[in-house]
PDB file of N, CA and C in Angstrom:
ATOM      1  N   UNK A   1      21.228 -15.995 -15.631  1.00  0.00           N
ATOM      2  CA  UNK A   1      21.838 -17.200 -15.157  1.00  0.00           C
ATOM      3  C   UNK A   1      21.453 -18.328 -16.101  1.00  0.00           C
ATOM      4  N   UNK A   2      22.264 -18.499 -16.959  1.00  0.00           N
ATOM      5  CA  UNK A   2      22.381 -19.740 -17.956  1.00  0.00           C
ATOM      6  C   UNK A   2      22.984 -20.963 -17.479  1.00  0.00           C
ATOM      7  N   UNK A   3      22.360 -22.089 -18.047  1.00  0.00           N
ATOM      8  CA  UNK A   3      23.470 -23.329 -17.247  1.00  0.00           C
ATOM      9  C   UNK A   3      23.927 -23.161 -19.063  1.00  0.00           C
ATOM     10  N   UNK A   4      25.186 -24.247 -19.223  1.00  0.00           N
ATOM     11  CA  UNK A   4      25.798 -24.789 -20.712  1.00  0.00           C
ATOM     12  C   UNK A   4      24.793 -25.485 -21.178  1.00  0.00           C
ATOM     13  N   UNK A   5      24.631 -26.551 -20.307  1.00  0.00           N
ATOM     14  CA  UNK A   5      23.888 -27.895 -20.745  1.00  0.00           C
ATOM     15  C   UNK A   5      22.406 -27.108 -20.255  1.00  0.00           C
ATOM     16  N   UNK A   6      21.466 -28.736 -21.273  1.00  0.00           N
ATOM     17  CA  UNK A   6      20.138 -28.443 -20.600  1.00  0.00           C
ATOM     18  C   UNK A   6      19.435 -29.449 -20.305  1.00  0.00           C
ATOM     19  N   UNK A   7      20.148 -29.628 -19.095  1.00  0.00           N
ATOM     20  CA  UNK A   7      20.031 -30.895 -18.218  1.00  0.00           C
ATOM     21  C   UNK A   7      19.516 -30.386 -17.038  1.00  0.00           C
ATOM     22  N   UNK A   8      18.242 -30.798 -16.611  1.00  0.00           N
ATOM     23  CA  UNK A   8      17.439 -30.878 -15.410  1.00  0.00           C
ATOM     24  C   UNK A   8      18.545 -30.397 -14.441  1.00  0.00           C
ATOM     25  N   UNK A   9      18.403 -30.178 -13.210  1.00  0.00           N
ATOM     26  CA  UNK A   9      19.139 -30.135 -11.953  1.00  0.00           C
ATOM     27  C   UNK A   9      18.665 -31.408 -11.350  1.00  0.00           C
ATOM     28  N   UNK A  10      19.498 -32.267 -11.035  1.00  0.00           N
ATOM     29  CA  UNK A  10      18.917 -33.316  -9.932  1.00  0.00           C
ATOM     30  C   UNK A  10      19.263 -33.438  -8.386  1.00  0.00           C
ATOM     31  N   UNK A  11      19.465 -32.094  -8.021  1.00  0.00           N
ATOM     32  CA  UNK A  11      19.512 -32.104  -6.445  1.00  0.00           C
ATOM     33  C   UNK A  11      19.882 -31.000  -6.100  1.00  0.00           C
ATOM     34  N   UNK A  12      19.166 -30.677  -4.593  1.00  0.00           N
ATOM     35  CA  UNK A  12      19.552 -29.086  -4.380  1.00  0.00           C
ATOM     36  C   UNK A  12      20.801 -28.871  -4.238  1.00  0.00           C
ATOM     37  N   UNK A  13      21.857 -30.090  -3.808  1.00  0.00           N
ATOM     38  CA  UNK A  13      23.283 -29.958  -3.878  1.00  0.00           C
ATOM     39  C   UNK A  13      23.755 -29.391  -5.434  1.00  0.00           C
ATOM     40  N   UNK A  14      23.339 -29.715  -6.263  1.00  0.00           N
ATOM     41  CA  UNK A  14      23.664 -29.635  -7.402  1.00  0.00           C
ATOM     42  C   UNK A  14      23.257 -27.948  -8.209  1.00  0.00           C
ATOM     43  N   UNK A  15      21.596 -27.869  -7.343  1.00  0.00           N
ATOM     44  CA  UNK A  15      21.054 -25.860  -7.868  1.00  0.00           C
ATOM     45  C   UNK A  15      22.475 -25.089  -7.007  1.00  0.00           C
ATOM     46  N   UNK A  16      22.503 -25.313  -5.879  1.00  0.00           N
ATOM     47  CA  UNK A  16      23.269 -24.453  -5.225  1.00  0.00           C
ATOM     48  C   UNK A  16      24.489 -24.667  -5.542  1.00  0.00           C
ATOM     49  N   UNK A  17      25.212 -25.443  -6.202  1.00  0.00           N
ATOM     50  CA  UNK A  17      26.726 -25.852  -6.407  1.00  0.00           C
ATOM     51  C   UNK A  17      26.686 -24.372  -7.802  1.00  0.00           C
ATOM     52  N   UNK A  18      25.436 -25.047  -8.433  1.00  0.00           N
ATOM     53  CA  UNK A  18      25.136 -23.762  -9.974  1.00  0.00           C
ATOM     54  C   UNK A  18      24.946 -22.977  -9.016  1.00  0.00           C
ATOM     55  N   UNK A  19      24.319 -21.964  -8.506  1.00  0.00           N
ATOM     56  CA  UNK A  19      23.940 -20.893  -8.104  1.00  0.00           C
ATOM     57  C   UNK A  19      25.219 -20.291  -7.239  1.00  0.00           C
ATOM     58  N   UNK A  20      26.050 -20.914  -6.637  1.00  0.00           N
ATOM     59  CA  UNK A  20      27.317 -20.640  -6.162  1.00  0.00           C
ATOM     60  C   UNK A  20      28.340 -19.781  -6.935  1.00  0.00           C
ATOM     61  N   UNK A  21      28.717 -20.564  -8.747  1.00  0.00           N
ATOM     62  CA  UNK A  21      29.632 -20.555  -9.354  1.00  0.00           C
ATOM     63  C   UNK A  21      29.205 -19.726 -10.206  1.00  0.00           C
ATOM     64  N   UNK A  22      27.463 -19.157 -10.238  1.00  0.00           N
ATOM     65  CA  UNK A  22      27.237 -17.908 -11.005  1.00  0.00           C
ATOM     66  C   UNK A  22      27.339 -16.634 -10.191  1.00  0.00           C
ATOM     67  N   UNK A  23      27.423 -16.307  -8.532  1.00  0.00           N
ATOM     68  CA  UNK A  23      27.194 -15.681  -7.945  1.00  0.00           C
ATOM     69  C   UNK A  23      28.793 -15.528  -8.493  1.00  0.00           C
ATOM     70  N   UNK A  24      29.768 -16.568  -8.061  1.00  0.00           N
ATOM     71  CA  UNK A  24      31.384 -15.968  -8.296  1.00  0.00           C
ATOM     72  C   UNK A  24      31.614 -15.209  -9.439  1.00  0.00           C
ATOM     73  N   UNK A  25      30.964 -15.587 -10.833  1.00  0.00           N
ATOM     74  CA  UNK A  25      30.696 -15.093 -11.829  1.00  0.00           C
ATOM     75  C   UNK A  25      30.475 -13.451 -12.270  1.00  0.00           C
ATOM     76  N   UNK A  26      29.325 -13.243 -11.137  1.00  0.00           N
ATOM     77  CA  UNK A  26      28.711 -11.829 -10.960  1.00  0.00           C
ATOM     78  C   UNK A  26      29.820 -11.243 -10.484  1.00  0.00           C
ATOM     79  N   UNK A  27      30.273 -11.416  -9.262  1.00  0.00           N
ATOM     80  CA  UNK A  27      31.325 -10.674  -8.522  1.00  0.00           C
ATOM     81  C   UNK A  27      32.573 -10.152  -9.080  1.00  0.00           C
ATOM     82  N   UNK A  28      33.027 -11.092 -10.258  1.00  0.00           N
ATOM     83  CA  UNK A  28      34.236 -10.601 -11.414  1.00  0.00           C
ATOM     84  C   UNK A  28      33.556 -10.017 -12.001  1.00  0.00           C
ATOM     85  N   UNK A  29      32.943 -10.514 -12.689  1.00  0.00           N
ATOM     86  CA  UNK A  29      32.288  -9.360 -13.742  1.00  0.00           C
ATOM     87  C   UNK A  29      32.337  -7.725 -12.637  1.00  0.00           C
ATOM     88  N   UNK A  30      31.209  -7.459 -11.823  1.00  0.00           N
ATOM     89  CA  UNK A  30      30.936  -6.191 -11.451  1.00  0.00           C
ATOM     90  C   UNK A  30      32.253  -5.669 -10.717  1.00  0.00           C
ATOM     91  N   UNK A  31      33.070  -6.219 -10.139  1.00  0.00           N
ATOM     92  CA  UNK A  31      34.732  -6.464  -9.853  1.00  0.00           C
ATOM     93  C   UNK A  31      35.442  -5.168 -10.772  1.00  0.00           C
ATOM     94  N   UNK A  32      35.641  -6.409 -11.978  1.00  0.00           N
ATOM     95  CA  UNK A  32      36.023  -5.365 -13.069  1.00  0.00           C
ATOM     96  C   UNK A  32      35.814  -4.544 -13.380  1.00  0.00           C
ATOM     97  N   UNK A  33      34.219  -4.450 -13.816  1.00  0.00           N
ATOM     98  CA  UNK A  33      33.958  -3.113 -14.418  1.00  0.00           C
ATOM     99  C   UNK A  33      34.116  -2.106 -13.439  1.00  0.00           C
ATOM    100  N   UNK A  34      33.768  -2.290 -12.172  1.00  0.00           N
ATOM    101  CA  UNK A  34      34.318  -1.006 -11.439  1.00  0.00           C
ATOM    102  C   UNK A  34      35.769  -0.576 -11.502  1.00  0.00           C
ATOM    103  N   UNK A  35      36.347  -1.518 -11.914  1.00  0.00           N
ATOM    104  CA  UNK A  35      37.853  -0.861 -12.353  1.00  0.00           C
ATOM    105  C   UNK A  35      38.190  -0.344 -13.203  1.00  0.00           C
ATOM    106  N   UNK A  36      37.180  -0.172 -14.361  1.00  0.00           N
ATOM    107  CA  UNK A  36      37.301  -0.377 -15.714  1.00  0.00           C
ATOM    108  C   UNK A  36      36.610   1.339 -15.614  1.00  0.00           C
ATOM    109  N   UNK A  37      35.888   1.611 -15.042  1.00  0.00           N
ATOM    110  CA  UNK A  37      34.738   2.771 -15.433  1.00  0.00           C
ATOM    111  C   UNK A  37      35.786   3.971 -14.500  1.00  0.00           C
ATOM    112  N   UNK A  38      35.461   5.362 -14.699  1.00  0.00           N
ATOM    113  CA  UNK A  38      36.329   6.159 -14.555  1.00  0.00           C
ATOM    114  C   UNK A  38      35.190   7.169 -13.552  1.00  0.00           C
ATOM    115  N   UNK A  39      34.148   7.440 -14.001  1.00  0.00           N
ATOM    116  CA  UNK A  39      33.066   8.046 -12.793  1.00  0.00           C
ATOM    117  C   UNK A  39      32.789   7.264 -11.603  1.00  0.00           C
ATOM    118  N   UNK A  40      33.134   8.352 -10.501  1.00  0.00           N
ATOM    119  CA  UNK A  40      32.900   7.615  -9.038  1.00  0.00           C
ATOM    120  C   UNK A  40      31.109   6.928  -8.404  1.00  0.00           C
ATOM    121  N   UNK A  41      30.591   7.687  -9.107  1.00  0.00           N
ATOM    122  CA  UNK A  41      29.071   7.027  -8.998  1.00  0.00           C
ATOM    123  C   UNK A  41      29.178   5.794  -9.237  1.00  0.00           C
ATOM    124  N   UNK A  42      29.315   5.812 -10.771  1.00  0.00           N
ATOM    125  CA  UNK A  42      29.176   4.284 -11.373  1.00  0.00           C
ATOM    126  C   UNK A  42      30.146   3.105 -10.503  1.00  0.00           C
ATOM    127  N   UNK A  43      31.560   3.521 -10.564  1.00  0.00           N
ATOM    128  CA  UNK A  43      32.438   2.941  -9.510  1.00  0.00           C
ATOM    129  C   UNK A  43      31.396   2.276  -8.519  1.00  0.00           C
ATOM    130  N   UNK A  44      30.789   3.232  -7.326  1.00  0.00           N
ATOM    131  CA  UNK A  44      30.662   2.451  -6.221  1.00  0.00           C
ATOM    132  C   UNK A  44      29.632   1.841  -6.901  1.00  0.00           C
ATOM    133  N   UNK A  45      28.795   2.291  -7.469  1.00  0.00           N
ATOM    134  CA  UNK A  45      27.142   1.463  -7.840  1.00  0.00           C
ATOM    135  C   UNK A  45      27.666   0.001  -8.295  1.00  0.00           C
ATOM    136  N   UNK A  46      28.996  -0.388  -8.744  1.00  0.00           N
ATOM    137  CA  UNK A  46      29.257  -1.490  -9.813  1.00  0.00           C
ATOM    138  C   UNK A  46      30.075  -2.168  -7.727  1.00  0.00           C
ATOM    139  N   UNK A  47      30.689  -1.242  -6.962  1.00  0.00           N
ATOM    140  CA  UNK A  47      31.281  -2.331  -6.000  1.00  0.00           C
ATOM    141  C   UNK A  47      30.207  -2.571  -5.119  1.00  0.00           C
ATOM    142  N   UNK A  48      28.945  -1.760  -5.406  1.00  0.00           N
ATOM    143  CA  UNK A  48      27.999  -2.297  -3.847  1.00  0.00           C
ATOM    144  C   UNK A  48      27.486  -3.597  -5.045  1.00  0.00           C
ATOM    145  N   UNK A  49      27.306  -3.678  -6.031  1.00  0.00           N
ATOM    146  CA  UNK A  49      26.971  -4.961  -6.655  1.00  0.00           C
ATOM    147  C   UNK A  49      27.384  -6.468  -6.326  1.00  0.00           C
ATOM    148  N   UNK A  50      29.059  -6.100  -6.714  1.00  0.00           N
ATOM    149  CA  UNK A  50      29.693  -7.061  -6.242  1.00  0.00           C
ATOM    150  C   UNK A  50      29.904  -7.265  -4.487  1.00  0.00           C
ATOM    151  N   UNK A  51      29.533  -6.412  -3.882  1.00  0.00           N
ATOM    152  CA  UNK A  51      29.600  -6.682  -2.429  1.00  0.00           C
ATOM    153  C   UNK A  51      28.274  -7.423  -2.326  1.00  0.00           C
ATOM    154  N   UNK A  52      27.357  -7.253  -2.770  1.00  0.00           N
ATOM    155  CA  UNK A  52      26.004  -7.912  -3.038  1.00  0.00           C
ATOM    156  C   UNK A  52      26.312  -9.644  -3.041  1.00  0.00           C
ATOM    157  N   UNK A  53      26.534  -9.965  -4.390  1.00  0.00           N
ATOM    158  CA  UNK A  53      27.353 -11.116  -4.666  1.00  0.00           C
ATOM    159  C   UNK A  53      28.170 -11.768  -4.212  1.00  0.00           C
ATOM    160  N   UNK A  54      28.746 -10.917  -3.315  1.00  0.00           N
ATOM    161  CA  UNK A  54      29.572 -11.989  -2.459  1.00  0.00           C
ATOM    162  C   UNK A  54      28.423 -12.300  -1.036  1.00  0.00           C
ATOM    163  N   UNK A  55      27.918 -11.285  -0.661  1.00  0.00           N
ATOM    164  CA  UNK A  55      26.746 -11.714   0.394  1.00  0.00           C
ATOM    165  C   UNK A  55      25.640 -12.891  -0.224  1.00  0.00           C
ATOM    166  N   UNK A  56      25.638 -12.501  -1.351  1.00  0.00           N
ATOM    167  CA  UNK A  56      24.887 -13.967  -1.671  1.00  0.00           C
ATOM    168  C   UNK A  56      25.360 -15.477  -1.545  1.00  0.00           C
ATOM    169  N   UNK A  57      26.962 -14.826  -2.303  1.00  0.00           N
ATOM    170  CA  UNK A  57      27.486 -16.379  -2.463  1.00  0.00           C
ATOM    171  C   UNK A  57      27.562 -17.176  -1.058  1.00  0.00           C
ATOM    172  N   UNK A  58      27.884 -16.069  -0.072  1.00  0.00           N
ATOM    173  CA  UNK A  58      28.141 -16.239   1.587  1.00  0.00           C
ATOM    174  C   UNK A  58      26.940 -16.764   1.950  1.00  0.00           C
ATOM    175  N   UNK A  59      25.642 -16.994   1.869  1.00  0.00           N
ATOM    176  CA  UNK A  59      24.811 -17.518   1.736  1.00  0.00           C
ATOM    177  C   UNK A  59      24.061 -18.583   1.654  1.00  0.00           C
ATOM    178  N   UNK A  60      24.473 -18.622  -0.059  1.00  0.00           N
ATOM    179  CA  UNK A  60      24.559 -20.090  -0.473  1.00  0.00           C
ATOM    180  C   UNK A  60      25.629 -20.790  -0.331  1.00  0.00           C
ATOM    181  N   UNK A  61      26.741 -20.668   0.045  1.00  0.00           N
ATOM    182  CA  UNK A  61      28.194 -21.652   0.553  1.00  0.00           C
ATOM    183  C   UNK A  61      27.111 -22.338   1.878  1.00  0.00           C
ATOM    184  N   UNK A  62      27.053 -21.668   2.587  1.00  0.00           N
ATOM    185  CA  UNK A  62      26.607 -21.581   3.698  1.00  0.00           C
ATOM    186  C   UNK A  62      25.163 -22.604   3.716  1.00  0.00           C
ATOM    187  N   UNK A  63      24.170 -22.640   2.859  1.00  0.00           N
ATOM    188  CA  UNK A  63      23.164 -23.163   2.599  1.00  0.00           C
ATOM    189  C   UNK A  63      23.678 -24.535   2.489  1.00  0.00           C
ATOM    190  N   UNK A  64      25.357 -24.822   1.431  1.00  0.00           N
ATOM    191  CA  UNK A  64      25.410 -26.057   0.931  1.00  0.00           C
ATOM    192  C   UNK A  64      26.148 -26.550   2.052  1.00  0.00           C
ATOM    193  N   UNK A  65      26.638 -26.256   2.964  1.00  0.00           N
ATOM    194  CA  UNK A  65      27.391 -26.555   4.151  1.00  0.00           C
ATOM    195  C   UNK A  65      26.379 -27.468   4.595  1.00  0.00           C
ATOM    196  N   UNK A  66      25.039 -26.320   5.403  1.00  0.00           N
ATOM    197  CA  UNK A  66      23.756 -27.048   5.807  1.00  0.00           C
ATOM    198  C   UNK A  66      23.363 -28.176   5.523  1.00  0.00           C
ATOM    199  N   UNK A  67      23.190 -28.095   3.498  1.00  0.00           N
ATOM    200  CA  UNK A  67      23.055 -29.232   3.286  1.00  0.00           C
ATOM    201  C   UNK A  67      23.423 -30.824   3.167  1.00  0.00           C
ATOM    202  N   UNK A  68      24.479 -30.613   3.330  1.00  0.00           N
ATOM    203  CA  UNK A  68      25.846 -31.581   3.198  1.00  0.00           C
ATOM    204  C   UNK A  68      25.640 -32.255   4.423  1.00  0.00           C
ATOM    205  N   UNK A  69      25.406 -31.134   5.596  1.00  0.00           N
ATOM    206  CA  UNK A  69      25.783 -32.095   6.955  1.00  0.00           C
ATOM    207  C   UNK A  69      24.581 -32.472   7.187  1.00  0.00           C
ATOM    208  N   UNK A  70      22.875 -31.581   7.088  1.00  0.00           N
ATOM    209  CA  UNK A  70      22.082 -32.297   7.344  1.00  0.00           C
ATOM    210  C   UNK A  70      21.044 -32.779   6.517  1.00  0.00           C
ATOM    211  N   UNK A  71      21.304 -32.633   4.813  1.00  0.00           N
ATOM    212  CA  UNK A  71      20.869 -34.020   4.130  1.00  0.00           C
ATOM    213  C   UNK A  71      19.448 -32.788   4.236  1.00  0.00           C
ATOM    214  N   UNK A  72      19.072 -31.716   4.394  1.00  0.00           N
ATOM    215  CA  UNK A  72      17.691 -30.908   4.267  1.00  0.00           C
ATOM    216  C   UNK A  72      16.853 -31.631   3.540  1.00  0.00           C
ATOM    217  N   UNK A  73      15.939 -31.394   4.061  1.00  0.00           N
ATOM    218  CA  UNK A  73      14.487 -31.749   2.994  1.00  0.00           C
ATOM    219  C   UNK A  73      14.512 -30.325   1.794  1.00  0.00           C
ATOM    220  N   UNK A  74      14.094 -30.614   0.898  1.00  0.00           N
ATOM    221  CA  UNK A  74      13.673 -29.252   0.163  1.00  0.00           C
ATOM    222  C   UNK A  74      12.609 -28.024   0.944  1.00  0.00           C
ATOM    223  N   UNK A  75      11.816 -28.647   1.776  1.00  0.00           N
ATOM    224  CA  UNK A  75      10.988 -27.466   2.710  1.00  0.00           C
ATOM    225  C   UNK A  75      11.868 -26.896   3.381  1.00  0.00           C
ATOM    226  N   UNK A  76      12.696 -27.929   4.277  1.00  0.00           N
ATOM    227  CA  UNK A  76      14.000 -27.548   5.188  1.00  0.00           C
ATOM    228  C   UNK A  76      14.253 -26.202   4.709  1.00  0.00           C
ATOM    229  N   UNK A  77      15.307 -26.944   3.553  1.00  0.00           N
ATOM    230  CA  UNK A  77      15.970 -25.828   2.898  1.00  0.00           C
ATOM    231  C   UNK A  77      15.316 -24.388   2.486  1.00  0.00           C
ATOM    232  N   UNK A  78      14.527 -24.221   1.767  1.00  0.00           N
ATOM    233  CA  UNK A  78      13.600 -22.899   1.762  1.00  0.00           C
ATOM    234  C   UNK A  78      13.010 -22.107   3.086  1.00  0.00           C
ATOM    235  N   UNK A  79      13.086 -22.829   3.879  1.00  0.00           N
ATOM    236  CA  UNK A  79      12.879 -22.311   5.234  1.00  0.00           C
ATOM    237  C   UNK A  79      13.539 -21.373   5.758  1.00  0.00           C
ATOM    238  N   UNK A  80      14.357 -22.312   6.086  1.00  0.00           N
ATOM    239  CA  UNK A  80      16.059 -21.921   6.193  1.00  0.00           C
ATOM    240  C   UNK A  80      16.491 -20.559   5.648  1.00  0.00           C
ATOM    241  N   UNK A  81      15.794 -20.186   4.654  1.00  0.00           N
ATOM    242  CA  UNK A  81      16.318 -18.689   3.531  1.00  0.00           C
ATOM    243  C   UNK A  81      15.224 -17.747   4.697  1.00  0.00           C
ATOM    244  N   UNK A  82      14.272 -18.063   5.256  1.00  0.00           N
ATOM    245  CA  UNK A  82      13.456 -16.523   5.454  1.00  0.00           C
ATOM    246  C   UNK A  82      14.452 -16.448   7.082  1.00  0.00           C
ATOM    247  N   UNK A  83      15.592 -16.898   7.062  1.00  0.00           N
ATOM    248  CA  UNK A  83      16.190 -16.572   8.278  1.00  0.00           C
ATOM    249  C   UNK A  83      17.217 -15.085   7.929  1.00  0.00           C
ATOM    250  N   UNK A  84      17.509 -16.036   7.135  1.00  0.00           N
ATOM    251  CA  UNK A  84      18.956 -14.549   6.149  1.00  0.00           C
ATOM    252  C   UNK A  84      18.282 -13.497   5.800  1.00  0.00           C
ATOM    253  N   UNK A  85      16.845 -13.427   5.239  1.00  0.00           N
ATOM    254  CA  UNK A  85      16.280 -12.412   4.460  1.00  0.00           C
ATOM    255  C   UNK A  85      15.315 -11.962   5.476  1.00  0.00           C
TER     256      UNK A  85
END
């Protein structure tokens, strides 16, 4: 997970907006290649990936929802994760 720039993050709205648009990232990528690869192993191993990735992104959408409406503290927020996991 690379950002372009290398510019600080200045708000968890802002990690999770990044962490969102790399999770979508993952999900094409492993998407494809399961379309792309011709052995059924590899196949599912590449769609439980991307099913992965979308449970994440479902996650963090979900995290930035939280955050949006209730403004989390950063403890908040990390808290908040040992519920999902």
């Amino acid at each position: 997970m690379a950002r372009e720039d290398t510019q600080p993050f200045s708000s968890i709205e802002e990690i999770l907006e990044f962490a969102i648009r790399e999770e979508e990232k993952a999900f094409t990528y492993y998407s494809g290649a399961a379309e792309q690869v011709t052995d059924e192993d590899m196949k599912k191993f590449l769609q439980r990936l991307a099913k992965m990735e979308t449970d994440h992104y479902n996650v963090l959408k979900k995290k930035l929802e939280e955050y949006k409406a209730n403004k989390f503290c950063t403890g908040g927020i990390l808290s908040s994760f040992d519920e999902e996991f």
